[in-house]
N, C-alpha and C. Protein backbone atom coordinates (compact mmCIF):
# COMPACT_ATOMS: atom_id res chain seq x y z
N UNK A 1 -74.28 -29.91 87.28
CA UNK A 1 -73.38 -29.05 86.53
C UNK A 1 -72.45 -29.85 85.63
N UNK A 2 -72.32 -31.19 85.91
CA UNK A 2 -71.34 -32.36 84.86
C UNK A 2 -71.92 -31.83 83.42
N UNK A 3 -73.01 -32.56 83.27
CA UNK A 3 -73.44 -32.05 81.75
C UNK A 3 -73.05 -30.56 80.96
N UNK A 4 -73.29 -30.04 81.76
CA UNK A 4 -73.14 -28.48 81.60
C UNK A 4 -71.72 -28.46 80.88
N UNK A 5 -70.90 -28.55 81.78
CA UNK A 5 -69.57 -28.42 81.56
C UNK A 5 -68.95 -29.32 80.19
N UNK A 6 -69.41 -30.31 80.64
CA UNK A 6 -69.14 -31.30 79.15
C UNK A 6 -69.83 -31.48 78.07
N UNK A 7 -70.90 -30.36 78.07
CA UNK A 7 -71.59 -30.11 76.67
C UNK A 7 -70.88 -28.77 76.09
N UNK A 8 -70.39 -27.76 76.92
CA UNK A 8 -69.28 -26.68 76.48
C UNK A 8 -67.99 -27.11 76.46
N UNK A 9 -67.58 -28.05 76.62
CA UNK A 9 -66.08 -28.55 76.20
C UNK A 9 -66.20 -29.17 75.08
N UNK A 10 -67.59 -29.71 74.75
CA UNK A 10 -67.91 -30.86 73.72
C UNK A 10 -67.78 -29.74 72.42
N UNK A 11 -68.37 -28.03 72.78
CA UNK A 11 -68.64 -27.61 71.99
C UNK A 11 -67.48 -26.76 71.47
N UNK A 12 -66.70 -26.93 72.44
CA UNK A 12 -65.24 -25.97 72.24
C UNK A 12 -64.25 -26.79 71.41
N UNK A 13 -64.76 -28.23 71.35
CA UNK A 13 -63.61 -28.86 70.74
C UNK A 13 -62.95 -29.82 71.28
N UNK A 14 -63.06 -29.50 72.63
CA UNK A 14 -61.88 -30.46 73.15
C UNK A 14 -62.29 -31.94 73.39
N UNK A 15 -61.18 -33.17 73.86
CA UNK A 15 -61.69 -34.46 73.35
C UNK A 15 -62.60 -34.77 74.72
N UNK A 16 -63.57 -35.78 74.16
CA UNK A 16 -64.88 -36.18 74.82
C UNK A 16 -64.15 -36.89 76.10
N UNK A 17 -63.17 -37.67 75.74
CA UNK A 17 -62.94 -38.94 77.33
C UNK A 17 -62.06 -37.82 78.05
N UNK A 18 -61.24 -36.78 77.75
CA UNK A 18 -60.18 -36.48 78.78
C UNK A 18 -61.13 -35.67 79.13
N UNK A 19 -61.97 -34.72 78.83
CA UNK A 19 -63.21 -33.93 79.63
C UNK A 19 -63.72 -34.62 80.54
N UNK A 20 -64.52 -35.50 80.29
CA UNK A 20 -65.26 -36.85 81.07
C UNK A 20 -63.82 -37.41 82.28
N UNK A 21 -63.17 -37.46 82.40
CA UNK A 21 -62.12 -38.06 83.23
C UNK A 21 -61.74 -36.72 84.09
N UNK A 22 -61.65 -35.70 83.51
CA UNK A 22 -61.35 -34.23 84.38
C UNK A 22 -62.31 -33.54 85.26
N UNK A 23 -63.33 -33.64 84.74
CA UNK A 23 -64.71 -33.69 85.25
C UNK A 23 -64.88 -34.71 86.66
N UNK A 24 -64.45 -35.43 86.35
CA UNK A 24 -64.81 -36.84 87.24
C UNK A 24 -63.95 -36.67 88.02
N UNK A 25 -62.75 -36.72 87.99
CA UNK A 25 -61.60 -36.28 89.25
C UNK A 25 -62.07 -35.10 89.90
N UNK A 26 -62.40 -33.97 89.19
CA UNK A 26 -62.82 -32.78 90.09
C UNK A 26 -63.56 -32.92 90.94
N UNK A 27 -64.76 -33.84 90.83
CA UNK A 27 -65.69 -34.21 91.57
C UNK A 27 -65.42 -34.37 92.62
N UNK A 28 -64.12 -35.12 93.20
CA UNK A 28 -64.00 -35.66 94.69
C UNK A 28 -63.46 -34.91 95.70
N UNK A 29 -63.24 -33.65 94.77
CA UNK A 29 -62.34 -32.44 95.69
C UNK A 29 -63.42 -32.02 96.62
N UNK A 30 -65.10 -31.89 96.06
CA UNK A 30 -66.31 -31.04 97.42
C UNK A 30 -66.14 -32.06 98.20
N UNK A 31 -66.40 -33.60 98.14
CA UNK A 31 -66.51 -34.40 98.96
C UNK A 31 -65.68 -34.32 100.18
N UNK A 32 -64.52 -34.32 99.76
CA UNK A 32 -63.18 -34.58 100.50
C UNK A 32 -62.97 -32.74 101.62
N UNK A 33 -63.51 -32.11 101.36
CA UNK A 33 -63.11 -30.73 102.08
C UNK A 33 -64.47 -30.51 102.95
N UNK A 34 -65.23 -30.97 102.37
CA UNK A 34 -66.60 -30.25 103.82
C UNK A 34 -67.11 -31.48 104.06
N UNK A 35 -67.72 -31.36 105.15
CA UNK A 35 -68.01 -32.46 106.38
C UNK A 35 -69.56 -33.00 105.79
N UNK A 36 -70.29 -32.48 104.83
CA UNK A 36 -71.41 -32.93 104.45
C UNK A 36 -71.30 -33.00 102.84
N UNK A 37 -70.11 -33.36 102.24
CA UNK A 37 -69.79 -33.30 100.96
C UNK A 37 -69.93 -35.03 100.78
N UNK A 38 -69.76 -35.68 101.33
CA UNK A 38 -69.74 -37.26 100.45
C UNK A 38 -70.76 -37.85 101.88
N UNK A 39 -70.66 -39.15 101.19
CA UNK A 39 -71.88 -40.38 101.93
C UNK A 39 -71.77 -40.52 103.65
N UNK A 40 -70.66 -40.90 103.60
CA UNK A 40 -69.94 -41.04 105.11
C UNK A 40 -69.95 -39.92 106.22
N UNK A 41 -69.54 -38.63 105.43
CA UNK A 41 -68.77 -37.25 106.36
C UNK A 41 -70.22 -36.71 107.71
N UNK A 42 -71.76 -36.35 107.14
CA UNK A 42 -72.20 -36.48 108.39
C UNK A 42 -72.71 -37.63 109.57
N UNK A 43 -71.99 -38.34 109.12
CA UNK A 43 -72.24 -39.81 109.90
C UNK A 43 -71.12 -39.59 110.90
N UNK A 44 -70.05 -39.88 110.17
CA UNK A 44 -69.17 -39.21 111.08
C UNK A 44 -68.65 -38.31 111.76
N UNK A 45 -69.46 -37.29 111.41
CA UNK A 45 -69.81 -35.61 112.23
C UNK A 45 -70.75 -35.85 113.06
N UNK A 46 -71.51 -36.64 112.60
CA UNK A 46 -72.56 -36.28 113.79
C UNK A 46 -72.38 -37.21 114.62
N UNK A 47 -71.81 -37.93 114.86
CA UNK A 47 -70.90 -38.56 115.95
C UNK A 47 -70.11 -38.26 117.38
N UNK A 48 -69.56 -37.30 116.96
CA UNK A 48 -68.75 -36.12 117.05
C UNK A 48 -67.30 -36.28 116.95
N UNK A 49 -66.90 -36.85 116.33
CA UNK A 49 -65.36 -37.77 116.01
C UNK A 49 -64.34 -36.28 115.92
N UNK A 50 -65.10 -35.46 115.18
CA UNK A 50 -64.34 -34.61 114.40
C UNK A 50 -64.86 -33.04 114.66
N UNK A 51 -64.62 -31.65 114.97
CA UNK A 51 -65.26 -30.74 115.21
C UNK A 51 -64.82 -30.35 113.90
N UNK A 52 -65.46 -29.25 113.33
CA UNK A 52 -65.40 -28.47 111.91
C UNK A 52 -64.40 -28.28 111.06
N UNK A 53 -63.75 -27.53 112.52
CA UNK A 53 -62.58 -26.51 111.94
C UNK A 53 -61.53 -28.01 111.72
N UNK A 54 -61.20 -28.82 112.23
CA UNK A 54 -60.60 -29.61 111.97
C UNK A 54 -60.69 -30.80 110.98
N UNK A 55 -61.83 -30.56 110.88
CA UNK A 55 -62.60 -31.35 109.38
C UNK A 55 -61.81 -30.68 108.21
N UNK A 56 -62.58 -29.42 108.59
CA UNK A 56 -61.93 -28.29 107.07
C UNK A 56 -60.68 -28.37 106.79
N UNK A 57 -59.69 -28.40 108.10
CA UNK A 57 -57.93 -28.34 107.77
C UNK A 57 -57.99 -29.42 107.06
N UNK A 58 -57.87 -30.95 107.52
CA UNK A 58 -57.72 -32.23 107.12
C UNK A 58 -58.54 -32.47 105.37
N UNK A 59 -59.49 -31.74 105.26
CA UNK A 59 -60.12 -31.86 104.22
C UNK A 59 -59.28 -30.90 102.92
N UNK A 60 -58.81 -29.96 103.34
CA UNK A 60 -58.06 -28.79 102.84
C UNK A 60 -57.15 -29.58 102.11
N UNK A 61 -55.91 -29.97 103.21
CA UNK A 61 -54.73 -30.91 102.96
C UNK A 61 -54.89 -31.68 101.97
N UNK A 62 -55.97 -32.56 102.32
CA UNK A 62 -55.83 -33.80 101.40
C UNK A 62 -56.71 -33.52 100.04
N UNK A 63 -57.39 -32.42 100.01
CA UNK A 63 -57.97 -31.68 98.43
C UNK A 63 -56.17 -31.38 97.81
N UNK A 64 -55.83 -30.36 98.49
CA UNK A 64 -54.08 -30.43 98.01
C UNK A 64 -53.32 -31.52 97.38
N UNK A 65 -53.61 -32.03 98.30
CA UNK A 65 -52.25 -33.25 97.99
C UNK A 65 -53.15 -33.93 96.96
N UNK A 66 -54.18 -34.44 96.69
CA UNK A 66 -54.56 -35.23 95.50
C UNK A 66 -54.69 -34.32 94.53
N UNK A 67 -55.31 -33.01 94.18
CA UNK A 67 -55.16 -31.88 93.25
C UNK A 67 -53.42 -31.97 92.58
N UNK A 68 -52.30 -32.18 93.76
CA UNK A 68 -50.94 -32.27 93.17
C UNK A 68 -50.95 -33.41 92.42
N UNK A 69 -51.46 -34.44 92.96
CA UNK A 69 -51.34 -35.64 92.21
C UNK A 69 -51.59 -36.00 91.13
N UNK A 70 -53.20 -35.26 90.39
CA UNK A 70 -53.82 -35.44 89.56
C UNK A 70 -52.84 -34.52 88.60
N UNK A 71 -52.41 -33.34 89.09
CA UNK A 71 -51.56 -32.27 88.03
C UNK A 71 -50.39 -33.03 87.18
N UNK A 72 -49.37 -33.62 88.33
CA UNK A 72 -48.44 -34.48 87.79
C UNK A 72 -49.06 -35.67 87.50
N UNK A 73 -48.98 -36.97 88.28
CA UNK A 73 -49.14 -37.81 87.63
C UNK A 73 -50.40 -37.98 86.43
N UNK A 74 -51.31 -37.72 86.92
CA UNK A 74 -52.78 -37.86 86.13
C UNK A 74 -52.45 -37.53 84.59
N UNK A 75 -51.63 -35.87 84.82
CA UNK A 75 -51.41 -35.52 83.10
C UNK A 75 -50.41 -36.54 82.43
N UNK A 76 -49.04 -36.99 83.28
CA UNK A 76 -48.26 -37.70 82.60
C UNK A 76 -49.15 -39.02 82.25
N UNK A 77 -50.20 -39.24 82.81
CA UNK A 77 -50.69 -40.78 82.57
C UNK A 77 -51.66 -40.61 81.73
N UNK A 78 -52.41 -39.35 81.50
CA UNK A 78 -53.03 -39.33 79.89
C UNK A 78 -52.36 -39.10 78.46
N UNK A 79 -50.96 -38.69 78.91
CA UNK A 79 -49.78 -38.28 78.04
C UNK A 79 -49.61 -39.89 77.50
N UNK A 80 -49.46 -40.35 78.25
CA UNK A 80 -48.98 -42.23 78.14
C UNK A 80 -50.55 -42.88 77.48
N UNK A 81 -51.72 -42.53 77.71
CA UNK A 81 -52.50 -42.89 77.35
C UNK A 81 -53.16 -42.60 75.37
N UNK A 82 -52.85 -41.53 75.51
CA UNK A 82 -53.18 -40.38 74.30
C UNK A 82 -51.94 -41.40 73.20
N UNK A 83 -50.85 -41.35 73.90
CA UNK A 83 -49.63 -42.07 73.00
C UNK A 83 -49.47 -43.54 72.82
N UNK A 84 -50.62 -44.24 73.29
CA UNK A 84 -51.23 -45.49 73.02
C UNK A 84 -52.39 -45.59 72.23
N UNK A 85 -52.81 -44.39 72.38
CA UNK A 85 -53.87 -44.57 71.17
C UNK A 85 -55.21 -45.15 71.81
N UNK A 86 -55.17 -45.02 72.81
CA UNK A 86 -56.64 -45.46 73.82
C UNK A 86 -57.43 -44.80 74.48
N UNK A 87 -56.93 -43.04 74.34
CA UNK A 87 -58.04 -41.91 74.30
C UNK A 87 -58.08 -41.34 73.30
């Protein structure tokens, strides 16, 4: 779905690297919330380290808290970037 998305942003106008960088951060939010979303998570499920429901909370949280992060800092740091002239 990457392409997808960044061939209709490409076509809407908007700039090629901050798409490509927004895109790419979004990415780590499936990983980070379900237990079979990235490389590691059923390795360590099937272990049994972790039961579901407690996967999901912990995964929840920390989709949150980096989603906050990316809102504030991320925008102020393409703000700083855009005003350097290096996107």
């Amino acid at each position: 779905m990457l392409p997808v998305f960044a061939m209709l942003a490409n076509v809407s106008g908007a700039p090629l690297m901050l798409t490509a960088l927004a895109l790419l951060f979004s990415n780590s939010y499936g990983g980070m919330v379900t237990h079979y979303g990235g490389a590691a998570g059923p390795v360590i499920f099937g272990v049994g380290y972790n039961d579901i429901k407690s996967w999901w909370l912990v995964g929840a949280v920390l989709t949150i808290l980096t989603f906050l992060v990316h809102i504030t800092l991320g925008v102020w740091w393409w703000n700083m970037l855009i005003g350097w002239n290096m996107l």
